[in-house]
PDB file of N, CA and C in Angstrom:
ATOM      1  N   UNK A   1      11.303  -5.660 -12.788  1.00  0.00           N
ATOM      2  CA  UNK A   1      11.988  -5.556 -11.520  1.00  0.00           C
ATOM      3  C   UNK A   1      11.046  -4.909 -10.505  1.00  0.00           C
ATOM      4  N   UNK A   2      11.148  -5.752  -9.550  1.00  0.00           N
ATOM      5  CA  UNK A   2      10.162  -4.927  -8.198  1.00  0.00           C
ATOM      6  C   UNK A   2      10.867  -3.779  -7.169  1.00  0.00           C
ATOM      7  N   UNK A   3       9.689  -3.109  -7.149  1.00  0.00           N
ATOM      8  CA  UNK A   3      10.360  -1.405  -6.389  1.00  0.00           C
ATOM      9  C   UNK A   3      10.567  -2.232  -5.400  1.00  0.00           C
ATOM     10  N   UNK A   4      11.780  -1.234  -4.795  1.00  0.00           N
ATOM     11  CA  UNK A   4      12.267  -1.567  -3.105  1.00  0.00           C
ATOM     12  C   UNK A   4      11.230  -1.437  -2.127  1.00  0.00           C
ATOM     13  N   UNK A   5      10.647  -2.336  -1.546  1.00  0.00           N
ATOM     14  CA  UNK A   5       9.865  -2.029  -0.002  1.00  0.00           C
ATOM     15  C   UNK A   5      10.566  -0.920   1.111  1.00  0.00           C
ATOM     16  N   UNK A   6       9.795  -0.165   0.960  1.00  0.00           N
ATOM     17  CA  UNK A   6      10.232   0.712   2.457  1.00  0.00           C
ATOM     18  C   UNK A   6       9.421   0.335   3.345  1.00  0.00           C
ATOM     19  N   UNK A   7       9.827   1.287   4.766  1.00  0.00           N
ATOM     20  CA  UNK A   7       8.987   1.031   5.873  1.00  0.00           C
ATOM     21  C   UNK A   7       7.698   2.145   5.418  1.00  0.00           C
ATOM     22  N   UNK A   8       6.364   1.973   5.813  1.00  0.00           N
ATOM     23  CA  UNK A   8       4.942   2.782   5.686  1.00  0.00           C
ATOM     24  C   UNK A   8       5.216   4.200   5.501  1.00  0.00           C
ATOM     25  N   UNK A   9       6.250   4.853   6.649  1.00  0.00           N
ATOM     26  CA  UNK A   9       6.483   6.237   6.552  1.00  0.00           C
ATOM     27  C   UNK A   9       7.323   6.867   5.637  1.00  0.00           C
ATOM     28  N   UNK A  10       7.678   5.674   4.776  1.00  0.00           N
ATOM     29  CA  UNK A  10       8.697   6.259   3.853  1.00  0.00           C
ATOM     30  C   UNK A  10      10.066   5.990   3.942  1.00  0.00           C
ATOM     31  N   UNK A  11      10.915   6.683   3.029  1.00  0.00           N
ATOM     32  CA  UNK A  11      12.314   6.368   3.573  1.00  0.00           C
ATOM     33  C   UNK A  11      12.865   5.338   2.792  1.00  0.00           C
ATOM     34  N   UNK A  12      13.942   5.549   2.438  1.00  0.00           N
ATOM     35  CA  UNK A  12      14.911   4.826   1.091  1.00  0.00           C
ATOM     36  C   UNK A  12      15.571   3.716   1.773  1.00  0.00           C
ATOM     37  N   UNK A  13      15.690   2.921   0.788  1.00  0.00           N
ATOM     38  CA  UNK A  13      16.323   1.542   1.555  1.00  0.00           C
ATOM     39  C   UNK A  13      17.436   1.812   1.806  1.00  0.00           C
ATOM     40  N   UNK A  14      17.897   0.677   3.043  1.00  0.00           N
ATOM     41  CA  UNK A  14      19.039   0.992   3.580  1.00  0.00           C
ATOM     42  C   UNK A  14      18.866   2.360   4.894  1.00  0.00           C
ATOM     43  N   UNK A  15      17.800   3.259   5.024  1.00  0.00           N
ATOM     44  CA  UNK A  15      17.673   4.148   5.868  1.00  0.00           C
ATOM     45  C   UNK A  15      17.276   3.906   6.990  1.00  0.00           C
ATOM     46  N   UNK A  16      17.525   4.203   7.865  1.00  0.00           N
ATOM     47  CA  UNK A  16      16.909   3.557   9.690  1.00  0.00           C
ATOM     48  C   UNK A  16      15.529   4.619   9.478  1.00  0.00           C
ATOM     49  N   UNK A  17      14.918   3.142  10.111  1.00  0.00           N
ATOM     50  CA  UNK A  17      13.353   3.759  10.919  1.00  0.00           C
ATOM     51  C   UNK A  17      13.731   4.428  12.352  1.00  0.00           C
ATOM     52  N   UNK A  18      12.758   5.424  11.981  1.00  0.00           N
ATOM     53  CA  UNK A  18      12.990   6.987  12.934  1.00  0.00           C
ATOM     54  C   UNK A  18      13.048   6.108  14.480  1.00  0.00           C
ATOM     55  N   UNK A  19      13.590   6.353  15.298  1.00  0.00           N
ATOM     56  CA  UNK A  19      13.232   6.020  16.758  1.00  0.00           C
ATOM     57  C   UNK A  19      11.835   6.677  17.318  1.00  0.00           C
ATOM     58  N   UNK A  20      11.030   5.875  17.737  1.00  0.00           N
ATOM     59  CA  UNK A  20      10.016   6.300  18.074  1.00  0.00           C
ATOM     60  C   UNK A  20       9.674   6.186  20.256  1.00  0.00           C
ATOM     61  N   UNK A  21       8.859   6.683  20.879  1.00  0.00           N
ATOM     62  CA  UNK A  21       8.508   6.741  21.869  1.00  0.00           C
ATOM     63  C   UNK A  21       8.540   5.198  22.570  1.00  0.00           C
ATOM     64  N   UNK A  22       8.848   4.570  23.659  1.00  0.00           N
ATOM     65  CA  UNK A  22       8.719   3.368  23.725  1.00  0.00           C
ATOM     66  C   UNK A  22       7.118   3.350  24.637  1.00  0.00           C
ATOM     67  N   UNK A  23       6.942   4.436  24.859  1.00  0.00           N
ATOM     68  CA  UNK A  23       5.203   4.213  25.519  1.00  0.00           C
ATOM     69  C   UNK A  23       4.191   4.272  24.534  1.00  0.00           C
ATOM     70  N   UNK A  24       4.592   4.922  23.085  1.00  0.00           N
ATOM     71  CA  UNK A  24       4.071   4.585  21.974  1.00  0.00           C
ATOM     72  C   UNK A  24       3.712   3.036  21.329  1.00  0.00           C
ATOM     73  N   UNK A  25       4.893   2.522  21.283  1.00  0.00           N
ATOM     74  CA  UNK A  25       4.936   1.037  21.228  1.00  0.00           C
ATOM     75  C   UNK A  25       4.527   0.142  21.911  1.00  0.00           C
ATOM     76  N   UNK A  26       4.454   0.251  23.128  1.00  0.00           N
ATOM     77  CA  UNK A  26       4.168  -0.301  23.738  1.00  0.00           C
ATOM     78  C   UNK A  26       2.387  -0.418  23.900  1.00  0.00           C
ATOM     79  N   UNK A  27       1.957   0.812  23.704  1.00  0.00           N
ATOM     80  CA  UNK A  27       0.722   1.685  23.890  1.00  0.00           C
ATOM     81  C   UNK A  27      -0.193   0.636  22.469  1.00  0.00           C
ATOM     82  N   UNK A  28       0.279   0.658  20.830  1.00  0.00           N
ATOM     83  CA  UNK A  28       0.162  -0.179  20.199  1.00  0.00           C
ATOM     84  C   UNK A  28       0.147  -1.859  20.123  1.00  0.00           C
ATOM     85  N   UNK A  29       0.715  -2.075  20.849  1.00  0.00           N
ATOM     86  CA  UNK A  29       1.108  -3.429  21.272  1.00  0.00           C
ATOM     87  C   UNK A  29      -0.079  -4.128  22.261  1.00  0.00           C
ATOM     88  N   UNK A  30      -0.413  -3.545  22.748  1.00  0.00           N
ATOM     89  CA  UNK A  30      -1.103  -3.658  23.652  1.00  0.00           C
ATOM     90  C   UNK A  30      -2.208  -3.651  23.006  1.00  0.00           C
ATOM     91  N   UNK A  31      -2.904  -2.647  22.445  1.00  0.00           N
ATOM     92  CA  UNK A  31      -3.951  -2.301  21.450  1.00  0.00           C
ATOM     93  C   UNK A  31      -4.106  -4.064  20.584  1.00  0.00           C
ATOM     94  N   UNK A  32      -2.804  -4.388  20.203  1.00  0.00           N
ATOM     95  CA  UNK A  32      -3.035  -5.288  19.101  1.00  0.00           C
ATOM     96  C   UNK A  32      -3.422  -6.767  19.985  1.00  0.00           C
ATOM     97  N   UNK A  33      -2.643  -6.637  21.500  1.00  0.00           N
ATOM     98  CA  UNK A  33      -2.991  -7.914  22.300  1.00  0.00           C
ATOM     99  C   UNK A  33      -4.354  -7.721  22.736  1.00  0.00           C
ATOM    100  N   UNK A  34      -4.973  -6.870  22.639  1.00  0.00           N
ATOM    101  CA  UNK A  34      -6.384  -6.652  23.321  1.00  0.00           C
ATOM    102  C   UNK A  34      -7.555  -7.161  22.426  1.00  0.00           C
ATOM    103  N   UNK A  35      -6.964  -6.852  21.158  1.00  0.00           N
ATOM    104  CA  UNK A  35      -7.832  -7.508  19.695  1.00  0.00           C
ATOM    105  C   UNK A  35      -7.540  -9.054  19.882  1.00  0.00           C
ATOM    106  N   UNK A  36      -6.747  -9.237  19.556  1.00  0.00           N
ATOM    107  CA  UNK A  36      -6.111 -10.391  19.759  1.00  0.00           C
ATOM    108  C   UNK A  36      -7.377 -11.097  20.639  1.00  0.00           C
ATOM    109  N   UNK A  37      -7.027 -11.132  21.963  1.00  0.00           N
ATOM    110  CA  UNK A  37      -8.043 -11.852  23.099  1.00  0.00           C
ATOM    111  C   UNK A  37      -9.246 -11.262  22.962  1.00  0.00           C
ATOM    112  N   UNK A  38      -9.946 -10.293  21.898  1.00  0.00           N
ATOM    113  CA  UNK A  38     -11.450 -10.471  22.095  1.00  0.00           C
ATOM    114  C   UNK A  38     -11.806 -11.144  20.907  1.00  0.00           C
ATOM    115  N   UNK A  39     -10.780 -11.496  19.520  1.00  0.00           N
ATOM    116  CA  UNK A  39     -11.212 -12.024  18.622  1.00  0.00           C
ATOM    117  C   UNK A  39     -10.170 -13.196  18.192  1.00  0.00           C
ATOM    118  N   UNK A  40      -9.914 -14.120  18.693  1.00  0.00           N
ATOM    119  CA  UNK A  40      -9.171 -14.990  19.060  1.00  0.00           C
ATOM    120  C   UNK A  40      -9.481 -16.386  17.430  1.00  0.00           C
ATOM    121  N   UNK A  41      -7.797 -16.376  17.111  1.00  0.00           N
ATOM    122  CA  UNK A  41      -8.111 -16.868  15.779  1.00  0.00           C
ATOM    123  C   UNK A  41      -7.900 -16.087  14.584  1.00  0.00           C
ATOM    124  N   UNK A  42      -9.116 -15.237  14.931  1.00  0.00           N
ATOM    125  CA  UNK A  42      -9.220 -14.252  13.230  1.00  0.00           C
ATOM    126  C   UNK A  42      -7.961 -13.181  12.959  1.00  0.00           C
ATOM    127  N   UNK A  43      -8.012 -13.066  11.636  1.00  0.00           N
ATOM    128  CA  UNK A  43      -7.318 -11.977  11.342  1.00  0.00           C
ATOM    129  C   UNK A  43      -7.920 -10.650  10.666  1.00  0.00           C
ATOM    130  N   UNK A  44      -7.842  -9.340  11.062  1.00  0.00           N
ATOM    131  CA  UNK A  44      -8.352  -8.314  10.796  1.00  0.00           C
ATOM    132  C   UNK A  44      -6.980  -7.300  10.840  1.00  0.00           C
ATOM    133  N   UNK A  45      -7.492  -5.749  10.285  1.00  0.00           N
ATOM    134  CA  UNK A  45      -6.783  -4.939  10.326  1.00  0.00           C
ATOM    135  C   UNK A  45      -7.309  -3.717  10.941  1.00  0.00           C
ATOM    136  N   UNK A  46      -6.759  -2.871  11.740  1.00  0.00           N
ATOM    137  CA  UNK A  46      -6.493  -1.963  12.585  1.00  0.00           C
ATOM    138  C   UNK A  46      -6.959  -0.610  11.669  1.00  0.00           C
ATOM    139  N   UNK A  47      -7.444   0.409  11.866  1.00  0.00           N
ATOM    140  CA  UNK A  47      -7.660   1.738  11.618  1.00  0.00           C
ATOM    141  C   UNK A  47      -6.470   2.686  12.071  1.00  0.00           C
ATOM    142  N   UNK A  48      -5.681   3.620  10.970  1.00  0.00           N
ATOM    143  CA  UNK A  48      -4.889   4.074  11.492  1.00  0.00           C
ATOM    144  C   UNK A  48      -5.261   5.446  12.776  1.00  0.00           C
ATOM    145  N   UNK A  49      -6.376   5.518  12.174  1.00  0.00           N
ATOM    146  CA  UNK A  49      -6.934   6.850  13.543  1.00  0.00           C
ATOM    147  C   UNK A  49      -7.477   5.752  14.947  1.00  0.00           C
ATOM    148  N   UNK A  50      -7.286   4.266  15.129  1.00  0.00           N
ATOM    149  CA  UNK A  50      -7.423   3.844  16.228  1.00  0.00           C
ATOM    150  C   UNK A  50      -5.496   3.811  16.903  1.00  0.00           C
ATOM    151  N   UNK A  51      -4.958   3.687  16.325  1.00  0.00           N
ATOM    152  CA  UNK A  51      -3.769   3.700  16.333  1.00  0.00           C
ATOM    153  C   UNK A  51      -2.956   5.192  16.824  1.00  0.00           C
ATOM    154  N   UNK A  52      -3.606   6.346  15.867  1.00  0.00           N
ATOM    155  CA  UNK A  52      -3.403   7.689  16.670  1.00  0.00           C
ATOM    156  C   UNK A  52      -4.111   8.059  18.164  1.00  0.00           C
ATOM    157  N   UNK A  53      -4.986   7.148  17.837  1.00  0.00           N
ATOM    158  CA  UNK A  53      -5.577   7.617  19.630  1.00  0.00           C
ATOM    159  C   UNK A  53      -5.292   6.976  20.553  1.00  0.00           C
ATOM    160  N   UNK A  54      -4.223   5.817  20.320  1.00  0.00           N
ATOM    161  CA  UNK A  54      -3.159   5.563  21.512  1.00  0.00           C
ATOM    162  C   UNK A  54      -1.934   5.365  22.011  1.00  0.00           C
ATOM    163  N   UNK A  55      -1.318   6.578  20.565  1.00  0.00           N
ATOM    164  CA  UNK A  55      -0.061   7.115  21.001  1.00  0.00           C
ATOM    165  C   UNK A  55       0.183   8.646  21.218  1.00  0.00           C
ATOM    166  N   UNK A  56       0.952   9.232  21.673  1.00  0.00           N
ATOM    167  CA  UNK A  56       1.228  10.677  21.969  1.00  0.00           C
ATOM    168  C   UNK A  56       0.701  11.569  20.702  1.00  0.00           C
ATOM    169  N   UNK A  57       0.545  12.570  20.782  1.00  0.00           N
ATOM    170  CA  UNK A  57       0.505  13.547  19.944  1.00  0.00           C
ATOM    171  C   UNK A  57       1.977  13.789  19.105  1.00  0.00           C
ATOM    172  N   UNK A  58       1.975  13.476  17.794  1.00  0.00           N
ATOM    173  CA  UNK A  58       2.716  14.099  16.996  1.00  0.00           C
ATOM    174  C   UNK A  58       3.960  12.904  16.962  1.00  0.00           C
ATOM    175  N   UNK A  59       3.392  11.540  17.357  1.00  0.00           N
ATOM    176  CA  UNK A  59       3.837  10.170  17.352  1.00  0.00           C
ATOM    177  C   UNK A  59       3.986   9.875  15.697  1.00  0.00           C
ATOM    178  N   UNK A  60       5.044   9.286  15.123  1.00  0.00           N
ATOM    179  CA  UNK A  60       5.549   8.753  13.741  1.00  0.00           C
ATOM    180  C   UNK A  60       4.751   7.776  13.652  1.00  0.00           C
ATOM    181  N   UNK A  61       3.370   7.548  13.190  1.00  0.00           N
ATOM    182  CA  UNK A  61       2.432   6.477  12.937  1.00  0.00           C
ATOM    183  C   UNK A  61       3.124   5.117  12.216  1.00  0.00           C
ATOM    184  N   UNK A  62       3.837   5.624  11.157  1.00  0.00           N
ATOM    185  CA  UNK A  62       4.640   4.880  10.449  1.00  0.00           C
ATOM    186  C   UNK A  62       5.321   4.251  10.642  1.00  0.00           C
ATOM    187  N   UNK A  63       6.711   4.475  11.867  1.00  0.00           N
ATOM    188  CA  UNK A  63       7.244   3.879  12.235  1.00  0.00           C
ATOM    189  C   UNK A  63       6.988   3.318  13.218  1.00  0.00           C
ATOM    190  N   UNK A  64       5.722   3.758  14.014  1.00  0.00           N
ATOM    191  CA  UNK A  64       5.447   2.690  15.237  1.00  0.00           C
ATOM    192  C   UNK A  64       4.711   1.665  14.687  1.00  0.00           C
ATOM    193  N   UNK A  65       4.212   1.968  13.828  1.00  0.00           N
ATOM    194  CA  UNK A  65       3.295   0.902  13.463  1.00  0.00           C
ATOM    195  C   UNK A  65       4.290  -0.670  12.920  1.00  0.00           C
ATOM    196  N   UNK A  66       5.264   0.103  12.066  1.00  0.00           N
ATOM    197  CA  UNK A  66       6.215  -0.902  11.086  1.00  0.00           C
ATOM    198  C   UNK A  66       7.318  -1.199  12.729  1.00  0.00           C
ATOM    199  N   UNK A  67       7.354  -0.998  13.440  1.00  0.00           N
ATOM    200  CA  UNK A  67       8.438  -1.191  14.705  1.00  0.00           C
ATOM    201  C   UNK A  67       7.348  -2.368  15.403  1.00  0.00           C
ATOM    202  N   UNK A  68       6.024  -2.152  15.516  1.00  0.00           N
ATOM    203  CA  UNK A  68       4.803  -3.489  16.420  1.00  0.00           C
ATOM    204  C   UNK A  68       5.489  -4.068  15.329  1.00  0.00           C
ATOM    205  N   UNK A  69       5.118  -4.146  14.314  1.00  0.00           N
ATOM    206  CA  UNK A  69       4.983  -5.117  13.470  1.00  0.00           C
ATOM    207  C   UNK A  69       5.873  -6.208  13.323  1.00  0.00           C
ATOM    208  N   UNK A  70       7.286  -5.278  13.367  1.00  0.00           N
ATOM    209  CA  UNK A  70       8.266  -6.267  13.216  1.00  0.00           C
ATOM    210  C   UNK A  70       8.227  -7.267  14.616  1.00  0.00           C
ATOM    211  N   UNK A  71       8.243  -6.577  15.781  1.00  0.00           N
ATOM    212  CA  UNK A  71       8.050  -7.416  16.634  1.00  0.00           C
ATOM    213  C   UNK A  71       7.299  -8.496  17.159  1.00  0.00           C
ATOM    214  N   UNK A  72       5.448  -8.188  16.335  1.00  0.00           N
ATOM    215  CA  UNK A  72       4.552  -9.230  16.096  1.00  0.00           C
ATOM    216  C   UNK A  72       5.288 -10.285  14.893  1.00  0.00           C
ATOM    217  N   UNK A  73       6.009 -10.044  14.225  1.00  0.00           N
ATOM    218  CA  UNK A  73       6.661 -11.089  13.642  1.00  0.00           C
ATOM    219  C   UNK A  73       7.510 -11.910  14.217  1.00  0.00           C
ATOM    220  N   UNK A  74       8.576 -10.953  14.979  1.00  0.00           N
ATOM    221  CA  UNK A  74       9.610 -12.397  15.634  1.00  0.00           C
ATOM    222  C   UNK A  74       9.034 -13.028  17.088  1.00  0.00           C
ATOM    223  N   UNK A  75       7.619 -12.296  17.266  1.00  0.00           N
ATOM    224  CA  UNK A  75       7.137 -12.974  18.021  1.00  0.00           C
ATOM    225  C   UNK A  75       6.347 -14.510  17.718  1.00  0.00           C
ATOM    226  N   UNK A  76       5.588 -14.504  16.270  1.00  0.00           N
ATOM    227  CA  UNK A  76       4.888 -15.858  15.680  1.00  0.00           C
ATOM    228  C   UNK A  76       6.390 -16.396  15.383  1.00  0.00           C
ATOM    229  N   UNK A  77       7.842 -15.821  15.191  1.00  0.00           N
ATOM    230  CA  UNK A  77       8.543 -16.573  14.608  1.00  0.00           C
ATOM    231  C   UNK A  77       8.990 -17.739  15.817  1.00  0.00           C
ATOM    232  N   UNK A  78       9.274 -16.845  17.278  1.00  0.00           N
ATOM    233  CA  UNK A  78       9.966 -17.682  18.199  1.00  0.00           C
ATOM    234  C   UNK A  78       8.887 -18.537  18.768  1.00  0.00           C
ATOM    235  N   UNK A  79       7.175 -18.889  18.657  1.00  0.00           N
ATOM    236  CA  UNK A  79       6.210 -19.373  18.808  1.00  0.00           C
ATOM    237  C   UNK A  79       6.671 -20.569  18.392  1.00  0.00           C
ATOM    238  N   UNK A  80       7.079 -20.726  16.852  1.00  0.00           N
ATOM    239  CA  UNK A  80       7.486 -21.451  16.146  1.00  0.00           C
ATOM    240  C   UNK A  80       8.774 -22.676  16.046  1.00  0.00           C
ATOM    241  N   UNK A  81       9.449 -21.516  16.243  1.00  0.00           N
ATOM    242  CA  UNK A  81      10.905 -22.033  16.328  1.00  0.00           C
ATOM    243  C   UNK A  81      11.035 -22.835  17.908  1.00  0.00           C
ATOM    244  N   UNK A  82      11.911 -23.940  17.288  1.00  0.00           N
ATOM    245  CA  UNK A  82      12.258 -24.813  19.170  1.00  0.00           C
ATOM    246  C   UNK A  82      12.908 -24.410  19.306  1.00  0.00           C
ATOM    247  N   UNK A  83      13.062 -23.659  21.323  1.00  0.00           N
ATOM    248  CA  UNK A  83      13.843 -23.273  21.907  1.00  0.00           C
ATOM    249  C   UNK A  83      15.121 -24.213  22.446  1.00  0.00           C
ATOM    250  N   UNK A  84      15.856 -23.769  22.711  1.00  0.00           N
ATOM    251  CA  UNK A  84      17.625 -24.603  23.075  1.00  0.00           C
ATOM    252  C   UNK A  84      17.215 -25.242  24.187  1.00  0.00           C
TER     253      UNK A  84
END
């Protein structure tokens, strides 16, 4: 039997991811669109100390990170999906 996936920061299934800063998220997001357009195509992964140096001090790495993420997902999803 496979362990339950949590979110990065931890936290038992079924538990809400912490609310995090939305200039945090946003701050990440941005970070990931900036990679994005200088390396266009590829896939790579992020350093979490590039990630601390562009959100607030004492920012939930974990959950901002797993909060982009989900949203870089339903973003390739609605890419995908035909709109109405």
């Amino acid at each position: 039997m496979h362990a339950p996936r949590c979110w990065p920061g931890g936290g038992s299934p079924g538990e809400d991811v912490p609310a995090v800063d939305v200039a945090d998220l946003k701050s990440v997001w941005n970070m990931y669109q900036e990679w994005e357009q200088r390396h266009p195509g590829k896939q790579g992964a992020v350093d979490i100390s590039l990630i601390k140096n562009v959100c607030s001090p004492g920012a939930d790495l974990g959950a901002v990170t797993y909060r982009s993420s989900m949203l870089q997902l339903v973003e390739m999803l609605r890419a995908k999906l035909p709109l109405p």
